[in-house]
C-alpha atoms as a PDB file:
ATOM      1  CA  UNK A   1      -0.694 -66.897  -3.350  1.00  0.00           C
ATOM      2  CA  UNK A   2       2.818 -65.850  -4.349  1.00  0.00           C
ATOM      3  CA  UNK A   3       1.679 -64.225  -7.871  1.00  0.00           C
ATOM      4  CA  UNK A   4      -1.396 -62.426  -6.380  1.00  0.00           C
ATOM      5  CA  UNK A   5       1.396 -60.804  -3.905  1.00  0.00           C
ATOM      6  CA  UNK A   6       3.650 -59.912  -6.745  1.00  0.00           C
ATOM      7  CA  UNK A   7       0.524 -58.481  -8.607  1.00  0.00           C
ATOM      8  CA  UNK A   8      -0.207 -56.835  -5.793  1.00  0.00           C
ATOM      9  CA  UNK A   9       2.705 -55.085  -4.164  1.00  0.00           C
ATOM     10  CA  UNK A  10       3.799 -54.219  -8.038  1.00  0.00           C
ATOM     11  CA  UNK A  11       3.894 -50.111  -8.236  1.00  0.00           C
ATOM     12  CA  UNK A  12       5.221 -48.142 -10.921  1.00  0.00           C
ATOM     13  CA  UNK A  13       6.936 -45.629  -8.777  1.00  0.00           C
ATOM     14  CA  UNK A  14       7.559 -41.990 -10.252  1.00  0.00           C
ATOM     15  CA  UNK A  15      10.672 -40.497  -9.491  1.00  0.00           C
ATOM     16  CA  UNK A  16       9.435 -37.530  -7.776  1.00  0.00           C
ATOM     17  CA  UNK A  17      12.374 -34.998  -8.274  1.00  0.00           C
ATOM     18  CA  UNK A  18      12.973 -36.708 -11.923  1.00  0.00           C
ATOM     19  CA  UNK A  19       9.716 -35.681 -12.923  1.00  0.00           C
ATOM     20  CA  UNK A  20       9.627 -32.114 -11.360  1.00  0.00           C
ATOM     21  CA  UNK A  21      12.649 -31.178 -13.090  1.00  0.00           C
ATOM     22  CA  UNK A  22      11.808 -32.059 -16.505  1.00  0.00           C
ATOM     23  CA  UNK A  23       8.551 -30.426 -16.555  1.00  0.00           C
ATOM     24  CA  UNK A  24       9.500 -28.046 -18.603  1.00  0.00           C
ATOM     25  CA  UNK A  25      11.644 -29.934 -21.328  1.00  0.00           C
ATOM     26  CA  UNK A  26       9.624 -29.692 -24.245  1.00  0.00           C
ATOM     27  CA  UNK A  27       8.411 -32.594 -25.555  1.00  0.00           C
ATOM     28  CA  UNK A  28       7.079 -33.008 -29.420  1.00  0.00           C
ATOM     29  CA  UNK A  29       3.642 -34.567 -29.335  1.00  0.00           C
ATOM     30  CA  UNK A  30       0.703 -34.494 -31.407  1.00  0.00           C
ATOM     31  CA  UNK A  31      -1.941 -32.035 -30.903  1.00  0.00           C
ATOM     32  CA  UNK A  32      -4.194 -32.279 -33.785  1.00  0.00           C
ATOM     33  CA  UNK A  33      -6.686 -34.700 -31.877  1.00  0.00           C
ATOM     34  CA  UNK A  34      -7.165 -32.451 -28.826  1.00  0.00           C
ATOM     35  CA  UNK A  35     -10.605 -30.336 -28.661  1.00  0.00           C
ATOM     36  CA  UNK A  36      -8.455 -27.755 -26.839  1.00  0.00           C
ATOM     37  CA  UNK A  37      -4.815 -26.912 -25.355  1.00  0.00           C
ATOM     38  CA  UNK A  38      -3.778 -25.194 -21.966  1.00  0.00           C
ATOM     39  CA  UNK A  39      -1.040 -22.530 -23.759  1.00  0.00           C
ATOM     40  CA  UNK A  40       1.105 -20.981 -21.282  1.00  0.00           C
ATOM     41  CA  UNK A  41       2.412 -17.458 -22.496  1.00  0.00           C
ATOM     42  CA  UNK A  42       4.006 -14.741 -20.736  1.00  0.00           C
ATOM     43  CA  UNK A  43       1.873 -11.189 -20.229  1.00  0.00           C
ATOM     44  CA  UNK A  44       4.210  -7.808 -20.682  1.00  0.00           C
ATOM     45  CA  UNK A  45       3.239  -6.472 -24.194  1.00  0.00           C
ATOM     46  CA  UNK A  46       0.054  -5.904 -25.908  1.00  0.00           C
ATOM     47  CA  UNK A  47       0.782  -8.071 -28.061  1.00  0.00           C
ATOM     48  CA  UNK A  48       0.776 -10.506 -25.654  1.00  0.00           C
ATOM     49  CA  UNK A  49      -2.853  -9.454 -24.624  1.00  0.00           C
ATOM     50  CA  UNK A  50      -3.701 -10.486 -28.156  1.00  0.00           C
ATOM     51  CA  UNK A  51      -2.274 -13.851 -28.115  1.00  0.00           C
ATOM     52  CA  UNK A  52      -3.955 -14.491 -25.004  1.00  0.00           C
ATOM     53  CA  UNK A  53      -7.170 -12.858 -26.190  1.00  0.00           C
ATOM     54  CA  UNK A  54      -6.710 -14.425 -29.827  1.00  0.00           C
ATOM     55  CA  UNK A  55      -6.248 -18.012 -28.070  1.00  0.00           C
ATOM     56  CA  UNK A  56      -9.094 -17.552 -25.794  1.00  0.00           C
ATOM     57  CA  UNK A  57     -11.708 -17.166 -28.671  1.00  0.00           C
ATOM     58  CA  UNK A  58     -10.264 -20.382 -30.632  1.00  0.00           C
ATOM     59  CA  UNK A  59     -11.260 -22.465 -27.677  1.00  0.00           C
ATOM     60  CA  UNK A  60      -7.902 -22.581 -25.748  1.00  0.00           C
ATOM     61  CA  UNK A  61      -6.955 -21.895 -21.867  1.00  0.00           C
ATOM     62  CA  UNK A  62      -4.160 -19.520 -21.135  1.00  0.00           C
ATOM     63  CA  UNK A  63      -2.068 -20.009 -18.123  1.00  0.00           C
ATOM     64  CA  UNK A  64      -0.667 -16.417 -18.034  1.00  0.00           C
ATOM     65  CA  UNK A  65       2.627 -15.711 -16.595  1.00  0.00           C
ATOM     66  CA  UNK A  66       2.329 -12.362 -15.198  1.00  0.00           C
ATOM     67  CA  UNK A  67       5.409 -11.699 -12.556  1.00  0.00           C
ATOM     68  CA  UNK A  68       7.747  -9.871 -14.599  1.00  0.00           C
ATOM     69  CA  UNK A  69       4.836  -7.569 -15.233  1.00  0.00           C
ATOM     70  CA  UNK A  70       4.201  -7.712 -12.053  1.00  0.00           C
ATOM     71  CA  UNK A  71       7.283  -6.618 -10.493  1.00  0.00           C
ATOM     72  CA  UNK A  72       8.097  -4.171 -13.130  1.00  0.00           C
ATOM     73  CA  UNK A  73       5.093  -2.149 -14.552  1.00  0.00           C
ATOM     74  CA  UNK A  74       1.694  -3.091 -11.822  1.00  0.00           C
ATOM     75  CA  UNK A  75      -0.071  -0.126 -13.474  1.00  0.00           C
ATOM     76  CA  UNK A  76       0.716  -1.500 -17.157  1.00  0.00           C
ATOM     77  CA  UNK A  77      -0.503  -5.412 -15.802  1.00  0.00           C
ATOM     78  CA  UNK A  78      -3.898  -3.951 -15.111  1.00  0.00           C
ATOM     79  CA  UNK A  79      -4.443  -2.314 -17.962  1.00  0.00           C
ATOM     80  CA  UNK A  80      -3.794  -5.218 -19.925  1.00  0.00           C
ATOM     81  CA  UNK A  81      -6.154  -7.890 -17.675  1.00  0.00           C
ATOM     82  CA  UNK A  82      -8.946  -5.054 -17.633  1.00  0.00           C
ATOM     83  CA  UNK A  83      -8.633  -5.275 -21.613  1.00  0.00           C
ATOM     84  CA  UNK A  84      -8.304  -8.957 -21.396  1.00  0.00           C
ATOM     85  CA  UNK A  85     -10.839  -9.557 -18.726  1.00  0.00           C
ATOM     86  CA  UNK A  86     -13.326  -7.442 -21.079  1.00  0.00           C
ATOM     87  CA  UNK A  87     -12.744  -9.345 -24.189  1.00  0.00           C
ATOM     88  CA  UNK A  88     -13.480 -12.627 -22.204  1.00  0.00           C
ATOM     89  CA  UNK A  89     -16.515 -11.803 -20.972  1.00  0.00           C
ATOM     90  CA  UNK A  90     -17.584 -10.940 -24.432  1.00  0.00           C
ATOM     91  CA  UNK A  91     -17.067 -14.509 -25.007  1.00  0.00           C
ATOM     92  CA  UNK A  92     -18.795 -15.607 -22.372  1.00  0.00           C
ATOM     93  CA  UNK A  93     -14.858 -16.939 -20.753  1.00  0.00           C
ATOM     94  CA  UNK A  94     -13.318 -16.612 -17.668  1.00  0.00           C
ATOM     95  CA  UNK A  95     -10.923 -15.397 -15.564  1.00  0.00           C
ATOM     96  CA  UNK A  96      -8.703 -15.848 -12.149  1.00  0.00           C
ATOM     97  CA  UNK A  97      -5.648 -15.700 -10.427  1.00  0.00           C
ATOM     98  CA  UNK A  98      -4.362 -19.190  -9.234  1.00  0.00           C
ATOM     99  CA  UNK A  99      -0.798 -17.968  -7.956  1.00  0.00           C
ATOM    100  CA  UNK A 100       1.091 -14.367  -7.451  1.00  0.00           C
ATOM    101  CA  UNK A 101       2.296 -15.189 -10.754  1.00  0.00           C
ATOM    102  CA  UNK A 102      -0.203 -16.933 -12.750  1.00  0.00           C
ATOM    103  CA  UNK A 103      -3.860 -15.858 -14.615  1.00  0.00           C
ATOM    104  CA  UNK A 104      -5.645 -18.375 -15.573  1.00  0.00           C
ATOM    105  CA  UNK A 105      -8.149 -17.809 -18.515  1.00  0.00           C
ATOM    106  CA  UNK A 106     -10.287 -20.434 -20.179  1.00  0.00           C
ATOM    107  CA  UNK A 107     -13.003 -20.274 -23.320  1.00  0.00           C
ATOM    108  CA  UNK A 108     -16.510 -19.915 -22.938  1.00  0.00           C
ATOM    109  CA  UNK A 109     -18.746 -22.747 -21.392  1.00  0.00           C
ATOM    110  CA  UNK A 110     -15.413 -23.236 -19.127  1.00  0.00           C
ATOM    111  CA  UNK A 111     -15.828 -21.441 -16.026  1.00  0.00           C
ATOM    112  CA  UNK A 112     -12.972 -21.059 -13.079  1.00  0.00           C
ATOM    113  CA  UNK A 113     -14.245 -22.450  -9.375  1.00  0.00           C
ATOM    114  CA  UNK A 114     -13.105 -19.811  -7.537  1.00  0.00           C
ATOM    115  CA  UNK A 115     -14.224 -20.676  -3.924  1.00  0.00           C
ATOM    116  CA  UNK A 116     -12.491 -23.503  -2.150  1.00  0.00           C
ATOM    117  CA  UNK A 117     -14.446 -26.253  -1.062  1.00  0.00           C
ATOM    118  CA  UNK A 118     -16.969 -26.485  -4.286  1.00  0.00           C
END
């Protein structure tokens, strides 16, 4: 009985707080065997509109970080996600806001839930 408790009550604990702040510590890893990569990139230029769109149509998802946009230039952030938004669709992508902060655009035959509960 004594191993089957000690095989049992075994965890591998994560260090919560450990682990949230070195999220963003970049880490090099291999990438050449994944079909596709979530990119994160920042939205103020467009230039950034075509990085987003450019990723978009070779098969990535964009988390796009849109606050400083946001805060500074709302009529400029539009503009940019209407042009966006249209390119995507042309793809057959999608598009949503998950946060305030962050868009969330993915390739086509990857489509965004966008009601709770489904």
């Amino acid at each position: 009985m004594g191993f089957f408790n000690k095989v049992i009550t075994k965890t591998d604990s994560v260090d919560l707080d450990e682990f949230l702040n070195t999220l963003d510590q970049v880490e090099e890893e291999n990438y050449e065997n994944a079909d596709a990569l979530v990119k994160p990139l920042d939205l103020n230029t467009d230039v950034d509109a075509d990085a987003v769109i450019r990723e978009v149509k070779q098969g990535n998802l964009v988390l796009a970080n849109i606050a400083d946009l946001n805060k500074r230039n709302k009529a400029k952030l539009k503009e940019l996600l209407g042009r966006i938004k249209q390119e995507v669709k042309a793809v057959d992508g999608d598009m949503a806001g998950i946060s305030a902060e962050r868009i969330l655009i993915t390739p086509s035959k990857v489509k965004i839930i966008k009601k709770k509960g489904q």
